[in-house]
C-alpha atoms as a PDB file:
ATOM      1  CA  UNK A   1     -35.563  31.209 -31.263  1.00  0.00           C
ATOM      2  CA  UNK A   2     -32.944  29.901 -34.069  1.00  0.00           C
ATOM      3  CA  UNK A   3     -30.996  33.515 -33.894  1.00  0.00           C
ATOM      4  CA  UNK A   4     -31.398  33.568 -29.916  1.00  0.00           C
ATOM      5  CA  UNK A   5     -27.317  33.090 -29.216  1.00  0.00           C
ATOM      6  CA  UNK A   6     -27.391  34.126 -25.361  1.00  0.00           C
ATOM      7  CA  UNK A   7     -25.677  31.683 -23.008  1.00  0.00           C
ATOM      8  CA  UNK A   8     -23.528  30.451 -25.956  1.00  0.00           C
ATOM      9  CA  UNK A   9     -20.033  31.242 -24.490  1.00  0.00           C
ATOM     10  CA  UNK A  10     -21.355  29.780 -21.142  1.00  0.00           C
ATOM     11  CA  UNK A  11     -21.462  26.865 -23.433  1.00  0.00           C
ATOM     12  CA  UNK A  12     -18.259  26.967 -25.257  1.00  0.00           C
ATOM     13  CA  UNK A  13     -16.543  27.257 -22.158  1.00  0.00           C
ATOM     14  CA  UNK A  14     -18.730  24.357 -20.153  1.00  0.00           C
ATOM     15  CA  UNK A  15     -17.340  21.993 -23.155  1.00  0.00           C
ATOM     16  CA  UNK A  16     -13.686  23.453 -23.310  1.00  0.00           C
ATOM     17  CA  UNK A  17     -12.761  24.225 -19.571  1.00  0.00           C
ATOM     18  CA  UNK A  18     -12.574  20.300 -18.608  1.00  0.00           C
ATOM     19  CA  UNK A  19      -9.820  19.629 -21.266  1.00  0.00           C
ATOM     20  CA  UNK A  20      -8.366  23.110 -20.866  1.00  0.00           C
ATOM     21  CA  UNK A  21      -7.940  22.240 -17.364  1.00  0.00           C
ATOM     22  CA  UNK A  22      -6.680  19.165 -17.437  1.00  0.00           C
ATOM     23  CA  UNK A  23      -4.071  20.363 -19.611  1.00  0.00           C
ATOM     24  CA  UNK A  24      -2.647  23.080 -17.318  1.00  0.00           C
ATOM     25  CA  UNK A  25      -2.794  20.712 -14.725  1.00  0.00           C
ATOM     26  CA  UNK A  26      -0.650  17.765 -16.650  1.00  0.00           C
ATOM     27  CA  UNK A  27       1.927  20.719 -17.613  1.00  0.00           C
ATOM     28  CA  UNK A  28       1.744  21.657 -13.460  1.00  0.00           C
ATOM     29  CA  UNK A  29       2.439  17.594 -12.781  1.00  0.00           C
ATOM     30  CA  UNK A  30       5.255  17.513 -15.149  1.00  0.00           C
ATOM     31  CA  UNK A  31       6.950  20.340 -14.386  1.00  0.00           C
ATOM     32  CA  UNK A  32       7.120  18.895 -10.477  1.00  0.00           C
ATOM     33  CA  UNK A  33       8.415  15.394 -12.103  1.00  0.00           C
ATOM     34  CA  UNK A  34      11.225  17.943 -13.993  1.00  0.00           C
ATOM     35  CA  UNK A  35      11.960  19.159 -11.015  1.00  0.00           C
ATOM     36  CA  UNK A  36      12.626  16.675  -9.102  1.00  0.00           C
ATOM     37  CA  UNK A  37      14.413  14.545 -11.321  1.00  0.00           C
ATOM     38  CA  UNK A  38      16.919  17.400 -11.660  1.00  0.00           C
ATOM     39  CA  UNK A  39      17.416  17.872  -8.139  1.00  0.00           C
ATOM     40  CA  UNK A  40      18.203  14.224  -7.431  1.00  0.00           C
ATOM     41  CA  UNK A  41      20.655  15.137 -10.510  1.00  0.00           C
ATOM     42  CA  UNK A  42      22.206  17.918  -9.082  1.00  0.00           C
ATOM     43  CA  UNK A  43      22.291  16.172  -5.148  1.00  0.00           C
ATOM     44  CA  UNK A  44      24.173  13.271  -6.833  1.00  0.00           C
ATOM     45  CA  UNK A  45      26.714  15.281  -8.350  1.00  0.00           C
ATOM     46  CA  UNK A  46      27.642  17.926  -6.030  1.00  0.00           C
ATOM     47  CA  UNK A  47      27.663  14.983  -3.129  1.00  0.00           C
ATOM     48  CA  UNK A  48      30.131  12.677  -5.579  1.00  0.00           C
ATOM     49  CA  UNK A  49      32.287  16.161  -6.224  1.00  0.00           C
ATOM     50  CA  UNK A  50      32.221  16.633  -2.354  1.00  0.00           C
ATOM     51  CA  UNK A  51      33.256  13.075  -1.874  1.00  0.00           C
ATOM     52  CA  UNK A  52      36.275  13.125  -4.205  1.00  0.00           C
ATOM     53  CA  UNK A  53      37.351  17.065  -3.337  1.00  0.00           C
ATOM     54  CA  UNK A  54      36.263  18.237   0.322  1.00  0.00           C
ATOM     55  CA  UNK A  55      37.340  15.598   2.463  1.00  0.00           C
ATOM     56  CA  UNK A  56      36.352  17.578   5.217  1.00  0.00           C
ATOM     57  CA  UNK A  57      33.065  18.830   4.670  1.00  0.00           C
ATOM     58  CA  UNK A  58      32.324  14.617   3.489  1.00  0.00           C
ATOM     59  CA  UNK A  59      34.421  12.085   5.370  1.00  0.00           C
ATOM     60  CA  UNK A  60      32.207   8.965   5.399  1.00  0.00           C
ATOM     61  CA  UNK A  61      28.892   7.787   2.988  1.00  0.00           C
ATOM     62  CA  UNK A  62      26.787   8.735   5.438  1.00  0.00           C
ATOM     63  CA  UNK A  63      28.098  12.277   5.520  1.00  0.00           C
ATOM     64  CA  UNK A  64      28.013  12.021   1.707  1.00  0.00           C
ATOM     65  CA  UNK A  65      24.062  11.435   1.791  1.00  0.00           C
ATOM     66  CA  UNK A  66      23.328  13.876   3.727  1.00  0.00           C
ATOM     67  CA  UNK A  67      25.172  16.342   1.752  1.00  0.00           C
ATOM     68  CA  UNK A  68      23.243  15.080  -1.244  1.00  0.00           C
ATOM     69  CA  UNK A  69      20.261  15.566   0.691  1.00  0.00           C
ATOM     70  CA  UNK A  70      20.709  18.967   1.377  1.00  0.00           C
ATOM     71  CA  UNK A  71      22.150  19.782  -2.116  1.00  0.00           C
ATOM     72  CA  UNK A  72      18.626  18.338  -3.784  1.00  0.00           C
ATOM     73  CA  UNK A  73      17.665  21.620  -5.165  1.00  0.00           C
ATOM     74  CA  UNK A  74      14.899  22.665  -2.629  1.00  0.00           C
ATOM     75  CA  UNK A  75      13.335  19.149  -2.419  1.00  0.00           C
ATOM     76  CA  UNK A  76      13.211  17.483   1.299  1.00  0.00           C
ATOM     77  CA  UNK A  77      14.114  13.901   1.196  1.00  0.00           C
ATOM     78  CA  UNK A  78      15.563  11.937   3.315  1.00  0.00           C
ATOM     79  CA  UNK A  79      19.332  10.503   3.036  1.00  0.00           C
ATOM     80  CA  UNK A  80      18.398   7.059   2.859  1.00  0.00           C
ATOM     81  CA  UNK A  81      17.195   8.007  -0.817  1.00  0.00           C
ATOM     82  CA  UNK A  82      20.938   8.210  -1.327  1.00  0.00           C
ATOM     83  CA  UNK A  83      23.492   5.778  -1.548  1.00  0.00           C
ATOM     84  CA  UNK A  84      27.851   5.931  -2.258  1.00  0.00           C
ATOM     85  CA  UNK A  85      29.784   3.607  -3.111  1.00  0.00           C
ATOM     86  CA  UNK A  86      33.648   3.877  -4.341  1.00  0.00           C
ATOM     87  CA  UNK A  87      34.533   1.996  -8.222  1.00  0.00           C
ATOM     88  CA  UNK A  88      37.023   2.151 -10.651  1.00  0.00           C
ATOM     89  CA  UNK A  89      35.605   5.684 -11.810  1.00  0.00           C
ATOM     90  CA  UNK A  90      36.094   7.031  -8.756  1.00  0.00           C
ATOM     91  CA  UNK A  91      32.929   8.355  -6.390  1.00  0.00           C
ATOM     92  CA  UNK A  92      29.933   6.824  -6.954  1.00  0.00           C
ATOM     93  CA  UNK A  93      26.263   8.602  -5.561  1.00  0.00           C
ATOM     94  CA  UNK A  94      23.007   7.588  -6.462  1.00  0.00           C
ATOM     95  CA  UNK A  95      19.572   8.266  -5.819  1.00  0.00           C
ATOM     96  CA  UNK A  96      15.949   6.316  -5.906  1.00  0.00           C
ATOM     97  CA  UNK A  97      12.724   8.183  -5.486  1.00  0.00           C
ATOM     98  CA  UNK A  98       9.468   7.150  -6.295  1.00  0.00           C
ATOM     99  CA  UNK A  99       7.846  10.401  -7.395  1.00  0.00           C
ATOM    100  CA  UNK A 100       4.124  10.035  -6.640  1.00  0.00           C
ATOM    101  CA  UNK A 101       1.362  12.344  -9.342  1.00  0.00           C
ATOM    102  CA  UNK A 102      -1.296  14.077  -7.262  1.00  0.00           C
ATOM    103  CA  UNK A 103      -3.064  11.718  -4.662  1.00  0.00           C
ATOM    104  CA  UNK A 104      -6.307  11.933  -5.802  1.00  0.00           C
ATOM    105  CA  UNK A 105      -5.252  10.039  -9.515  1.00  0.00           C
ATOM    106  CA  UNK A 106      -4.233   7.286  -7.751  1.00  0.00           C
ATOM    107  CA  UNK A 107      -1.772   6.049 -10.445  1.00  0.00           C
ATOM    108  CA  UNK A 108       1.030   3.984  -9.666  1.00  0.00           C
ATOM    109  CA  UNK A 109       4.023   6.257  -8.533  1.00  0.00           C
ATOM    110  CA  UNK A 110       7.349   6.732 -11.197  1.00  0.00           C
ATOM    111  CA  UNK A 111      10.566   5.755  -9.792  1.00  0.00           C
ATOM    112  CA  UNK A 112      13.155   9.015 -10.677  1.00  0.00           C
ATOM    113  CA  UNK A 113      16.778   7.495 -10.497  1.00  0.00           C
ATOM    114  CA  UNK A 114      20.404   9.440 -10.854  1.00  0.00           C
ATOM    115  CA  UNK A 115      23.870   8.274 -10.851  1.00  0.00           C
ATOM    116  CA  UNK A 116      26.883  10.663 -10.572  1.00  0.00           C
ATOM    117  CA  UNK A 117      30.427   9.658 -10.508  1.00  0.00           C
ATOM    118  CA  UNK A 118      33.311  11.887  -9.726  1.00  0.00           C
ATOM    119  CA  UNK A 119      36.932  10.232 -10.427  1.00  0.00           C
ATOM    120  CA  UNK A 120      39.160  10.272  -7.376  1.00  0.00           C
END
């Protein structure tokens, strides 16, 4: 019975799958946090940029947010996660999310925040 070693990697895994899991899965969550952080980036900048260079294309703030919307790397959120203002440094666009982990956690969501400011 002692040298008997079937069922043993049924075993190994049954102890190592949880925290194996749970790994890939935090790397999966993270990545998505990543990701979205650097799209609010990017939205912030390219939407100050527009501001200050394409008059056109971004004549008023809330013409601005939507830009920034749209520029927010594959991410749907809505404008009003985007403000502008104008200040000494020129262009000012910045965004607020609050970036919620996977429902079923139920931790408290983190709120992502950018600033970009493009001199006029």
């Amino acid at each position: 019975m002692w040298r008997d070693n079937r069922g043993a990697s049924a075993l190994e895994f049954a102890l190592t799958a949880p925290v194996f899991f749970l790994f890939i899965f935090g790397i999966v969550e993270f990545g998505l946090l990543f990701w979205t952080q650097l799209g609010l980036q990017h939205g912030t900048e390219m939407a100050a940029r527009c501001a200050t260079v394409n008059s056109t294309l971004c004549p008023s703030g809330s013409a601005i947010t939507n830009y920034a919307a749209q520029q927010a790397y594959g991410l749907t959120l809505p404008a009003q996660t985007f403000s502008y203002s104008t200040s000494a440094c020129g262009n000012i666009v910045s965004a607020s999310y609050s970036f919620q982990f996977a429902q079923f956690l139920n931790l408290s969501p983190v709120t992502l925040t950018a600033r970009a400011c493009f001199p006029s």
